[in-house]
N, C-alpha and C. Protein backbone atom coordinates (compact mmCIF):
# COMPACT_ATOMS: atom_id res chain seq x y z
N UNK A 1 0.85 -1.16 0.00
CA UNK A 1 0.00 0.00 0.00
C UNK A 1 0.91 1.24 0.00
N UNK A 2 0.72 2.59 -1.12
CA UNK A 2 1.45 3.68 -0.85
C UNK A 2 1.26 4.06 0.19
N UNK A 3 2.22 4.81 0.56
CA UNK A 3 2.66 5.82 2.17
C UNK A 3 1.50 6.69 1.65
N UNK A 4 0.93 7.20 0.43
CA UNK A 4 0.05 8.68 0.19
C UNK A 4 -1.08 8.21 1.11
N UNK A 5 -1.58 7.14 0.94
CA UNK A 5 -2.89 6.46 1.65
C UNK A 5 -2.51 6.51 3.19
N UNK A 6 -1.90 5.91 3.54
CA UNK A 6 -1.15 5.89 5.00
C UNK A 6 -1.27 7.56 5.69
N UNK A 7 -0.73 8.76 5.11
CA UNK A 7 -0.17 9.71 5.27
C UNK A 7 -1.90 10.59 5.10
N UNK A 8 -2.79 10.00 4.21
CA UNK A 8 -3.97 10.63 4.10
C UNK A 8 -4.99 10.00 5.27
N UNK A 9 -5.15 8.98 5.76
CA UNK A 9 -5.71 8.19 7.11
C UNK A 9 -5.01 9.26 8.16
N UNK A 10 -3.96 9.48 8.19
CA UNK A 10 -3.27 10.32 9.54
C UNK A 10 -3.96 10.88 9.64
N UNK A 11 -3.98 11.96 8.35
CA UNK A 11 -4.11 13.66 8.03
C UNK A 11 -5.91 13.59 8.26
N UNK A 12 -6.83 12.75 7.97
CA UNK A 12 -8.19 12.74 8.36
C UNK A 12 -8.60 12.41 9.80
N UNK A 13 -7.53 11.65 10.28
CA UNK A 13 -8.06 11.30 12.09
C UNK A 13 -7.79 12.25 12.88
N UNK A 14 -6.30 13.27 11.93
CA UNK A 14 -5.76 13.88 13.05
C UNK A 14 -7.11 15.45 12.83
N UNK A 15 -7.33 15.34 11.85
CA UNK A 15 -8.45 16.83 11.27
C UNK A 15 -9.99 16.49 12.38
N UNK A 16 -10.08 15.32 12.10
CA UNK A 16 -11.80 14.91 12.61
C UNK A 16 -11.41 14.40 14.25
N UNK A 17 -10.11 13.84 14.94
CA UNK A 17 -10.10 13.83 16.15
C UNK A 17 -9.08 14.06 16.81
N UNK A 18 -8.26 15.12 16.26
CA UNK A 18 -7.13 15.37 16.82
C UNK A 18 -6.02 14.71 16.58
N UNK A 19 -4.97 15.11 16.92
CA UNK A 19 -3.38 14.85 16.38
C UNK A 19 -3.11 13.93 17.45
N UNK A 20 -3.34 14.07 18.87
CA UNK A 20 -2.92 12.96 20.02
C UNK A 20 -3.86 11.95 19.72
N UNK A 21 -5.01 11.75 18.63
CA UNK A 21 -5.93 10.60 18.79
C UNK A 21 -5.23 9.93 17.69
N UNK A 22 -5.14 10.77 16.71
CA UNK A 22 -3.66 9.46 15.57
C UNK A 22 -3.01 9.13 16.34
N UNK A 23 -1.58 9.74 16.92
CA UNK A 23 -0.79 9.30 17.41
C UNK A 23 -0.82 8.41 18.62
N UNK A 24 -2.04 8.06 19.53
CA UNK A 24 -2.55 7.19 20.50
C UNK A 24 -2.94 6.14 19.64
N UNK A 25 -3.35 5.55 18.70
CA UNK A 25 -3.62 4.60 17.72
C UNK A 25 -2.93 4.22 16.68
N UNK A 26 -1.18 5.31 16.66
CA UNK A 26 0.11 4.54 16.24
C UNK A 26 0.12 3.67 17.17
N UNK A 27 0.28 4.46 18.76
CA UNK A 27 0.82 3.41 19.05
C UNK A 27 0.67 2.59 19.68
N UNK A 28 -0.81 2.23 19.81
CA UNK A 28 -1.95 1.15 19.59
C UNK A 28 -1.45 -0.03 19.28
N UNK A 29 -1.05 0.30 17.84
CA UNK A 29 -0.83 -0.56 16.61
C UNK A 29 1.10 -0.77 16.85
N UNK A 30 1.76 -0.32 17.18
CA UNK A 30 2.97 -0.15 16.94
C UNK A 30 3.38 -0.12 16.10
N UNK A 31 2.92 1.31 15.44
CA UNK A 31 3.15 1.49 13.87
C UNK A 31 4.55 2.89 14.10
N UNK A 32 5.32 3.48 13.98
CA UNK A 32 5.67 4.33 13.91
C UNK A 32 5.20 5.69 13.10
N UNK A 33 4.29 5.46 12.79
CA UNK A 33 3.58 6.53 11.80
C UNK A 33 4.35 7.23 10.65
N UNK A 34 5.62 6.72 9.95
CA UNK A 34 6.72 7.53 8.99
C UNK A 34 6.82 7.07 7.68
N UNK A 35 6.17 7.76 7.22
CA UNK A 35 5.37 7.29 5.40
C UNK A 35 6.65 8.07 4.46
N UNK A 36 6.92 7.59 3.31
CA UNK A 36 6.77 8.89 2.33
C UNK A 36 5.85 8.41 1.60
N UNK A 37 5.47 9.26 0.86
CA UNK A 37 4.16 9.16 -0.43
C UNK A 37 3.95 7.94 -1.37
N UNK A 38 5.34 7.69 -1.79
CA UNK A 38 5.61 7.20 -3.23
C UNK A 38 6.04 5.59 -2.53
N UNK A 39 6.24 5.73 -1.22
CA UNK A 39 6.69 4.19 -0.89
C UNK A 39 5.86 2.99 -0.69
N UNK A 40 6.26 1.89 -0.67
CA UNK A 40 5.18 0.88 -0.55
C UNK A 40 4.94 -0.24 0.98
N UNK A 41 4.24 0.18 1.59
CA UNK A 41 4.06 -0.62 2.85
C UNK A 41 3.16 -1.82 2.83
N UNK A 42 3.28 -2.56 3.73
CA UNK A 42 2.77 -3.79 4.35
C UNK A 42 1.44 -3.43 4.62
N UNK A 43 0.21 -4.27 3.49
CA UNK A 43 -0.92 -3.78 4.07
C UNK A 43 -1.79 -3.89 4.94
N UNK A 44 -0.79 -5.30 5.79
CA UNK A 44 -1.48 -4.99 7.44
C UNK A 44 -1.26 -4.10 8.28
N UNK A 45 -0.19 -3.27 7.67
CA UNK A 45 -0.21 -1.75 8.02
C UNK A 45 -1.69 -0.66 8.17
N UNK A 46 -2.20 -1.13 7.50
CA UNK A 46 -3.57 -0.30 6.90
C UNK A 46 -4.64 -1.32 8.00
N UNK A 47 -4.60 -2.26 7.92
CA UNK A 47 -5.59 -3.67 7.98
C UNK A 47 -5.67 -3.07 10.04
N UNK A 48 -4.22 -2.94 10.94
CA UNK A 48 -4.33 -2.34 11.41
C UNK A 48 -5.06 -1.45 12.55
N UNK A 49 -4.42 -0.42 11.60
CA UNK A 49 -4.99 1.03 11.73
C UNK A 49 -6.25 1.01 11.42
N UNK A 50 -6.94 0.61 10.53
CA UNK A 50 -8.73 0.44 10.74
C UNK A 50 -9.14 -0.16 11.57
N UNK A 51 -8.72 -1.22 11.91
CA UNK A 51 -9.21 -1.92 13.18
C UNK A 51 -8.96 -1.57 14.42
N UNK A 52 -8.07 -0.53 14.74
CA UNK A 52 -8.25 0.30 15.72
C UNK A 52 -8.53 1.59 16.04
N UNK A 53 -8.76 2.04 15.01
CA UNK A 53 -9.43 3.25 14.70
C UNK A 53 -11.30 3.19 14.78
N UNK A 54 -11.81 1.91 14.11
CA UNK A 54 -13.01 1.24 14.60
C UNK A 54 -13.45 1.02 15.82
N UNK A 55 -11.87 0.26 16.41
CA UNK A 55 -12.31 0.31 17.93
C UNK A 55 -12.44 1.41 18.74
N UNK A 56 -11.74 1.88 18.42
CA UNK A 56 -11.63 3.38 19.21
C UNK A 56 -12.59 4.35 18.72
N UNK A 57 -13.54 4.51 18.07
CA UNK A 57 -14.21 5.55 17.78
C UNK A 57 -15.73 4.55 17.14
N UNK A 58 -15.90 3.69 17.67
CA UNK A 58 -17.01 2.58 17.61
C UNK A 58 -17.45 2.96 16.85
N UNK A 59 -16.73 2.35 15.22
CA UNK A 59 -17.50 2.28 13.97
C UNK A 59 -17.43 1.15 12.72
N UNK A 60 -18.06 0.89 12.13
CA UNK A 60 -17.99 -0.44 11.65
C UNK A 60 -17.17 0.14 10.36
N UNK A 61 -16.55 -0.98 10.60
CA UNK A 61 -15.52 -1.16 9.10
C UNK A 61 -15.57 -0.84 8.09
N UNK A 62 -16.93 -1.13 7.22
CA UNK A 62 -17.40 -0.45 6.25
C UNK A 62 -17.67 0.95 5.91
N UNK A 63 -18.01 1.68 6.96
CA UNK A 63 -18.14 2.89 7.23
C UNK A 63 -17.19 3.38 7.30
N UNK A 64 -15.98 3.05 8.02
CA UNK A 64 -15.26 3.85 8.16
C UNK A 64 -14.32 3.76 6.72
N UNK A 65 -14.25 2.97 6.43
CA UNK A 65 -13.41 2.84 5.05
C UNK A 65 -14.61 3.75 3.85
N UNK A 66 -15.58 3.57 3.87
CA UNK A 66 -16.10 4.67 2.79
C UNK A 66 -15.99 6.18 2.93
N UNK A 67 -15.42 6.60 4.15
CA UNK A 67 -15.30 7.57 4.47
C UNK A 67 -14.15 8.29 4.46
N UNK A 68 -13.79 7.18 4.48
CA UNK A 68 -11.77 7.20 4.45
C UNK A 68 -11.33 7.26 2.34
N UNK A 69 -12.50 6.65 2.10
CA UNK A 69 -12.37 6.49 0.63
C UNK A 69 -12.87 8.28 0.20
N UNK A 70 -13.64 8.55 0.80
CA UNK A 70 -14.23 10.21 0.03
C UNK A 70 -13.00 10.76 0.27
N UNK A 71 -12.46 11.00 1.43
CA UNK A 71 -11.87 11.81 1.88
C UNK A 71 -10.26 11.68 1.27
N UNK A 72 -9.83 10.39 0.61
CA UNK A 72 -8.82 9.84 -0.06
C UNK A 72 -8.53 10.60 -1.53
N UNK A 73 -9.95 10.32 -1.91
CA UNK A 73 -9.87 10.91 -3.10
C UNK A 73 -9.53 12.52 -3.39
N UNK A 74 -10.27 13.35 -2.84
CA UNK A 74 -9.51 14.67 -2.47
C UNK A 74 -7.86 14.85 -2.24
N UNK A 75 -7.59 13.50 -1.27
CA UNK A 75 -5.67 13.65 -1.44
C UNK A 75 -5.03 13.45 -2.65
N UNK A 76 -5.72 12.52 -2.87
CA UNK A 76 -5.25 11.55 -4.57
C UNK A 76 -5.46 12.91 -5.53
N UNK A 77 -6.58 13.56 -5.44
CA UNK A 77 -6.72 14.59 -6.53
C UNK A 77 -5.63 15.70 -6.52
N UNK A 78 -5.35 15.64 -5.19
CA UNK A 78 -4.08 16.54 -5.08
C UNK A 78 -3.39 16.88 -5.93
N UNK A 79 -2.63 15.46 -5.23
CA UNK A 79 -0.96 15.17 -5.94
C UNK A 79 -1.47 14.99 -7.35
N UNK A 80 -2.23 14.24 -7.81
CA UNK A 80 -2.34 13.67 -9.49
C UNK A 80 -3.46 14.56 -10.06
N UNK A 81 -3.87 16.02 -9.84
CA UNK A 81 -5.31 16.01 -10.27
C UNK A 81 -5.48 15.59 -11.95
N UNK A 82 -4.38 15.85 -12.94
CA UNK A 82 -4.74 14.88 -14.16
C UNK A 82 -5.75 14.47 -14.88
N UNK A 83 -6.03 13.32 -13.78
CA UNK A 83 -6.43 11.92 -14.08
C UNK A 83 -8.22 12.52 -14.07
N UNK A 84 -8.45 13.61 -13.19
CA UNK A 84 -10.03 13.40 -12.91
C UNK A 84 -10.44 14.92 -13.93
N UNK A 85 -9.43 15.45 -13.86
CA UNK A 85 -9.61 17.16 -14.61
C UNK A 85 -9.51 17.20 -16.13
N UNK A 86 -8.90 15.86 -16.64
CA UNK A 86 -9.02 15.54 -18.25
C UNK A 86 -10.03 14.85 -18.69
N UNK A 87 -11.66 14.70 -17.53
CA UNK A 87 -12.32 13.99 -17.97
C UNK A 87 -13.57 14.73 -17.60
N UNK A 88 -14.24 15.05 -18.38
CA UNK A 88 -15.58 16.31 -18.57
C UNK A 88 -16.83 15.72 -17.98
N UNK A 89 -16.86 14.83 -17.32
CA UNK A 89 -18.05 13.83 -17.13
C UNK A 89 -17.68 12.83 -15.63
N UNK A 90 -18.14 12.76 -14.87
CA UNK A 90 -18.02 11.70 -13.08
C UNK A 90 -17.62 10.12 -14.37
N UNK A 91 -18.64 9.70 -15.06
CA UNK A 91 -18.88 8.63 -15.43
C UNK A 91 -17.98 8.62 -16.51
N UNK A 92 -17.16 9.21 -17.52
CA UNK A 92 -16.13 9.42 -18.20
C UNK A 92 -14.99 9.00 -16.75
N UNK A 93 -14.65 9.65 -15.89
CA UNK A 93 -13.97 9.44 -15.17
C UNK A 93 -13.70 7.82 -14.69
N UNK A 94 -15.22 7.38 -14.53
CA UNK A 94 -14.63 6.09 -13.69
C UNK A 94 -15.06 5.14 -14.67
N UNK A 95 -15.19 5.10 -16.06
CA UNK A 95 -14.60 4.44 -16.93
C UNK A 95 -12.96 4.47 -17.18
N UNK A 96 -12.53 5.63 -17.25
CA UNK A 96 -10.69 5.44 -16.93
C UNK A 96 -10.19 5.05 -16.07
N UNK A 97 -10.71 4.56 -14.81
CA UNK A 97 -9.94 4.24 -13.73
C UNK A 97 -9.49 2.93 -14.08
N UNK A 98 -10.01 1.95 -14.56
CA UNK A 98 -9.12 1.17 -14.92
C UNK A 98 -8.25 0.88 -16.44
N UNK A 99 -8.36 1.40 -17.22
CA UNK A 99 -8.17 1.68 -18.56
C UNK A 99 -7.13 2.41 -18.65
N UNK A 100 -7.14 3.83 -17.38
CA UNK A 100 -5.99 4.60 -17.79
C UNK A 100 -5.40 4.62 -16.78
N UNK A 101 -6.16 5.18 -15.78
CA UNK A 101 -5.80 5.51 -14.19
C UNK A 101 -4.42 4.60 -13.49
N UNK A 102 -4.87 3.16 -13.75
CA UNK A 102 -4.35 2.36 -12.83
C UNK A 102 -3.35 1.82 -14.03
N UNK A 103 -2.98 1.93 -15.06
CA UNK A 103 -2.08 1.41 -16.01
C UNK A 103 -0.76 2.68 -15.83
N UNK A 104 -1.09 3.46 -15.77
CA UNK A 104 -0.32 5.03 -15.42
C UNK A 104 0.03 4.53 -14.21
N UNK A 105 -0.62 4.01 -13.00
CA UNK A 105 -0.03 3.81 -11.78
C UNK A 105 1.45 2.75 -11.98
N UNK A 106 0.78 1.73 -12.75
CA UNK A 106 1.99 0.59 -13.13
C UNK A 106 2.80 1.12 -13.41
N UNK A 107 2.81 2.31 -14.53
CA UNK A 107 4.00 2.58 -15.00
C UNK A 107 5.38 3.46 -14.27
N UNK A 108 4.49 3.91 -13.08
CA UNK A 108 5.36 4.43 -12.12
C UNK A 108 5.70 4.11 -11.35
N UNK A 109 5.06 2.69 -11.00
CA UNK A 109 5.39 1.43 -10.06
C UNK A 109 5.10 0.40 -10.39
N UNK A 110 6.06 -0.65 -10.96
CA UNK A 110 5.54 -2.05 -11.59
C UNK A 110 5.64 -2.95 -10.10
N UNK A 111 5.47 -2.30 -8.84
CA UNK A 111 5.29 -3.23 -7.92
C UNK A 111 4.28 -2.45 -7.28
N UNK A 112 3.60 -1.73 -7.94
CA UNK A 112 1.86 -0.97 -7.65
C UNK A 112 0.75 -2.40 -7.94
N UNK A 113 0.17 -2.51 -6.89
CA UNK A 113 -1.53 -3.20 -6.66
C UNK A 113 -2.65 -2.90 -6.79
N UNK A 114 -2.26 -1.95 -7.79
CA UNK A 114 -3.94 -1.49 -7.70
C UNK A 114 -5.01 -2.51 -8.00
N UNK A 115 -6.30 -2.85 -7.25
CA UNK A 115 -7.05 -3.09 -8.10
C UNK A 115 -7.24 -3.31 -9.28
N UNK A 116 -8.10 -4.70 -9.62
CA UNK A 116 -8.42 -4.51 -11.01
C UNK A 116 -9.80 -4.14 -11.17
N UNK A 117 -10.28 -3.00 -11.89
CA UNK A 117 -11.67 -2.09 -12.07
C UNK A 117 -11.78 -2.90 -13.74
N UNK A 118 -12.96 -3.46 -13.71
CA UNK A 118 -13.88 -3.33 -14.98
C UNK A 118 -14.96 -3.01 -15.50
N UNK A 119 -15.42 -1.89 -16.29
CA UNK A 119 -16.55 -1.62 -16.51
C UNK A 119 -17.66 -2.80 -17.47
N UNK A 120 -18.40 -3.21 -16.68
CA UNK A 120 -19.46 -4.45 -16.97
C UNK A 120 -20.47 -3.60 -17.68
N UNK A 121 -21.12 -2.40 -17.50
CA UNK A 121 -22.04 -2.16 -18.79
C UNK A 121 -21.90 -0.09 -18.31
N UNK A 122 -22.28 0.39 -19.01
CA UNK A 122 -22.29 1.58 -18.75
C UNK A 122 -23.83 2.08 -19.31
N UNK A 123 -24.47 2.94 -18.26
CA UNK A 123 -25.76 3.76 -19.13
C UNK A 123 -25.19 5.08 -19.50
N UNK A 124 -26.47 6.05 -19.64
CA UNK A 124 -25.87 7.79 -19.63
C UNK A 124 -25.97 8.16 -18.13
N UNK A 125 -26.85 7.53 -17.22
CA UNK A 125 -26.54 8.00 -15.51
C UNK A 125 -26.53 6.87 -14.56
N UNK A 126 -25.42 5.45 -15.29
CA UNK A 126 -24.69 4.68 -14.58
C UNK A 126 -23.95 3.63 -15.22
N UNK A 127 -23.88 2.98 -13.98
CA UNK A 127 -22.33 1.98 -14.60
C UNK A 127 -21.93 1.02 -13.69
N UNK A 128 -21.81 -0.18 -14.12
CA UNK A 128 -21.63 -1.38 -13.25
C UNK A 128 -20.50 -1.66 -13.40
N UNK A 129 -19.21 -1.72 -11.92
CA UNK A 129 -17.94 -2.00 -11.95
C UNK A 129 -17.42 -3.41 -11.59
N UNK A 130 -16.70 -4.16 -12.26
CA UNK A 130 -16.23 -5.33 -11.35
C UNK A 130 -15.14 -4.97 -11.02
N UNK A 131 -15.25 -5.19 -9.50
CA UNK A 131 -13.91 -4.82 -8.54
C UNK A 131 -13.25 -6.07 -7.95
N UNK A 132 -11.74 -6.25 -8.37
CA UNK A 132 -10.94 -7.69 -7.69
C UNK A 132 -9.64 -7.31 -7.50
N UNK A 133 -9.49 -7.71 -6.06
CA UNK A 133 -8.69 -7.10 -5.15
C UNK A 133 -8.52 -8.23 -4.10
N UNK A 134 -7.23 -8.96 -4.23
CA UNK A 134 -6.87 -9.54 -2.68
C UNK A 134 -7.01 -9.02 -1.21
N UNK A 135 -7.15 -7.62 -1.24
CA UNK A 135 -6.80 -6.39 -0.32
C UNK A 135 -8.49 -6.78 0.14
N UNK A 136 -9.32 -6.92 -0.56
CA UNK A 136 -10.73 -6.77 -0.47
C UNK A 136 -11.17 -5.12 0.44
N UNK A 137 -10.64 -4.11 -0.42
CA UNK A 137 -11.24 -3.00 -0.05
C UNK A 137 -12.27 -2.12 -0.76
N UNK A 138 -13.14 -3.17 -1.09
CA UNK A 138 -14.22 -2.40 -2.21
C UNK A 138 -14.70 -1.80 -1.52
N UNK A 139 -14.86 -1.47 0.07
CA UNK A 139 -15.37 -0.40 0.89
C UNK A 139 -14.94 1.47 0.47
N UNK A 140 -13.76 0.90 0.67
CA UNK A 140 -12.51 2.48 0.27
C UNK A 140 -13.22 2.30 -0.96
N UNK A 141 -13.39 1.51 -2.22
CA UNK A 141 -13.31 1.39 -3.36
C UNK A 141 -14.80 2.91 -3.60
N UNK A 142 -15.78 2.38 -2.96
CA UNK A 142 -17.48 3.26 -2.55
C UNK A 142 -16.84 4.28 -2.41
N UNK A 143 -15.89 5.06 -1.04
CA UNK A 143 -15.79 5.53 -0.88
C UNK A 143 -14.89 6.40 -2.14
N UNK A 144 -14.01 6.71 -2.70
CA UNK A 144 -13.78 7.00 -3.34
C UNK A 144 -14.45 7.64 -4.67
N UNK A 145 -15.18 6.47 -5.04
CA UNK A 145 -15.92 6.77 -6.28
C UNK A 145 -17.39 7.90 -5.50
N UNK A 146 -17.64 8.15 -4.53
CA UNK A 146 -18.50 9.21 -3.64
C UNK A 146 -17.48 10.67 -3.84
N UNK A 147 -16.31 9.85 -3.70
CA UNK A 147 -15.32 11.55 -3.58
C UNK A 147 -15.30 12.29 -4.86
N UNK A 148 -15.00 10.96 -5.96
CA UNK A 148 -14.90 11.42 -7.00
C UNK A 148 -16.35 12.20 -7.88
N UNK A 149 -17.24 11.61 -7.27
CA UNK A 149 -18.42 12.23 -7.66
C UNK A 149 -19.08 13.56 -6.92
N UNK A 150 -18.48 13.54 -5.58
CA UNK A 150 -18.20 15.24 -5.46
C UNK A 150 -17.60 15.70 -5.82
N UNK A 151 -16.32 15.80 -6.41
CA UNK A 151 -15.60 16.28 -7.62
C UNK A 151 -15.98 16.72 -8.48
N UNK A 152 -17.15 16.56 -9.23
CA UNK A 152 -17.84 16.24 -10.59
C UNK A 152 -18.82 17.24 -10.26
N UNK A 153 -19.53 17.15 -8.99
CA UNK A 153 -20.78 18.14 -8.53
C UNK A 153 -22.00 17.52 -8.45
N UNK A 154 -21.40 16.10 -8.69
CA UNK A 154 -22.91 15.39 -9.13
C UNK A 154 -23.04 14.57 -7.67
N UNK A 155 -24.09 13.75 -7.58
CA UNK A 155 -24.90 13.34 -6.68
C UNK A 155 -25.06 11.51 -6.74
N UNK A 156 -24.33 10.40 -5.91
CA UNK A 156 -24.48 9.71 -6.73
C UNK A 156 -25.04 8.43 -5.68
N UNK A 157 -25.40 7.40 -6.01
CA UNK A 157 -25.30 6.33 -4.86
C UNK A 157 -24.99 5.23 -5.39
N UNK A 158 -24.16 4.38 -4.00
CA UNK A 158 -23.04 3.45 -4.92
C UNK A 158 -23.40 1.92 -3.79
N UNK A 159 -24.01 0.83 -4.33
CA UNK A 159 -24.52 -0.40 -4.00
C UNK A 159 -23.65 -1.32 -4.58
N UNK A 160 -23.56 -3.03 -3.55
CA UNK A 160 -22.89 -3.69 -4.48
C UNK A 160 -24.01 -4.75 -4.67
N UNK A 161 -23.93 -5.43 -5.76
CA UNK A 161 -24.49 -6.49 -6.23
C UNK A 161 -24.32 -7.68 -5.97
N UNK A 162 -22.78 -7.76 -5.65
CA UNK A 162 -22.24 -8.91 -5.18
C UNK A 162 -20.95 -8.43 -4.61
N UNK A 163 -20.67 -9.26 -3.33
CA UNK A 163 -19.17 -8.73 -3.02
C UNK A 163 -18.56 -9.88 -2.22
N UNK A 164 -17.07 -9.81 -2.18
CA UNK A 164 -16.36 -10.88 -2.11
C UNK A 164 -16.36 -10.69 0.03
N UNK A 165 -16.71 -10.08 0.06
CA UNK A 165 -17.02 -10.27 1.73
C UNK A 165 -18.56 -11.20 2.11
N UNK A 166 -18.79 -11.42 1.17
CA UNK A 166 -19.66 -12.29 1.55
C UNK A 166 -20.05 -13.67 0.47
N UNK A 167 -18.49 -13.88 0.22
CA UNK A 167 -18.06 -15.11 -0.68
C UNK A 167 -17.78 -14.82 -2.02
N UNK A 168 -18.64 -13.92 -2.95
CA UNK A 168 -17.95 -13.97 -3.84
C UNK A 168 -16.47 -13.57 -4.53
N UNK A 169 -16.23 -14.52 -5.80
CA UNK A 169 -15.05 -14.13 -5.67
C UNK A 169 -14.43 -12.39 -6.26
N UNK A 170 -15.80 -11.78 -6.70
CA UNK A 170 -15.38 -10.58 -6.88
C UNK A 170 -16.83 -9.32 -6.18
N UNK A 171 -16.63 -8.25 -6.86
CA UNK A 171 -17.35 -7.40 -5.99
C UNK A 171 -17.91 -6.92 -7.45
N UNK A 172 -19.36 -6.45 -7.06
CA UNK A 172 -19.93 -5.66 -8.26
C UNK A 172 -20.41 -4.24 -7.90
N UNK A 173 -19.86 -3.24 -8.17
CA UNK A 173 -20.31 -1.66 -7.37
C UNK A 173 -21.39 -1.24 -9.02
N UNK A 174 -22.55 -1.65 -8.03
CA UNK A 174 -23.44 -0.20 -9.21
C UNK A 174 -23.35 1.07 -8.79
N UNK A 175 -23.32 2.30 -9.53
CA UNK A 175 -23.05 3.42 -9.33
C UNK A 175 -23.89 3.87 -10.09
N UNK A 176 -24.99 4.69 -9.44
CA UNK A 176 -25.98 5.70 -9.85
C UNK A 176 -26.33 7.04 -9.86
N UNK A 177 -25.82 8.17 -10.76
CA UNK A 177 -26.35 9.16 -10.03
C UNK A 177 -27.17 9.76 -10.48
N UNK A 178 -28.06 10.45 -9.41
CA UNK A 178 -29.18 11.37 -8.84
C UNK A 178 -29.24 12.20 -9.48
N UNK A 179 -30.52 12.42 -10.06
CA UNK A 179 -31.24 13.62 -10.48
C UNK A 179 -30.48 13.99 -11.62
């Protein structure tokens, strides 16, 4: 997992509960908390830090990772905005995420994991993703594609059809948006 993800979990616990409530849930975890961006950590590093961040602020897993996913995407847009500002449309957008997005990631790290994203059918106001991931974070995955669709201005809601937390072997995110 990049340090950017790592370094963006800090930067949201320490904003929404303070800087001593990260650093009491480093060292929880006995994590040292010392990322750089571009590096690649152990993703029970992450695996973790949600699970005590859950505990500590009594919230279920899912939740907290979709939340962690909105709020991700805003970091991600940061450093790379690119990827979301060359695409005139939410749903233009997350047709590239796997097509362009995450092939661009390879190329700057051929020991990058991203996800594999496939678009299974597309309308004009949606789009069915297959998401497969050892990591099984199609939670962050919601979350994200929420960020990215505040990005956009648009309004969206994001269900799965099937997901590998409850056996299957992959995840299906429909993504709809509103009005």
């Amino acid at each position: 997992m990049k340090g950017a993800v790592f370094i963006a979990l800090g930067d949201m616990v320490s904003e929404a509960h303070g800087l001593n409530t990260w650093l009491s849930l480093l060292d929880e975890v006995c994590d040292d908390g010392v990322y750089t961006a571009t590096m690649n950590y152990d993703d029970e590093r992450l695996y973790r830090l949600v699970e005590a961040i859950c505990s500590r602020l009594k919230v279920d897993a899912s939740d907290a990772l979709k939340s962690f996913g909105e709020y991700l995407f805003a970091a991600l847009h940061k450093s790379a905005p690119i990827f979301a500002d060359s695409k005139t449309t939410f749903l233009d957008f997350v047709e590239s995420i796997g097509s362009v997005i995450h092939i661009e990631v390879y190329k700057l790290d051929e020991k990058a994991r991203p996800p594999k994203i496939t678009v299974l059918e597309r309308t004009e106001n949606s789009a069915d993703l297959r998401y497969e991931s050892d990591r099984k974070l199609c939670y962050l995955a919601e979350g994200l594609l929420k960020g990215a669709a505040g990005h956009y201005g648009v309004e969206v809601s994001v269900s799965q059809t099937q997901c590998m937390h409850e056996g299957a072997d992959s995840c299906v995110l429909r993504i709809t948006q509103n009005g």
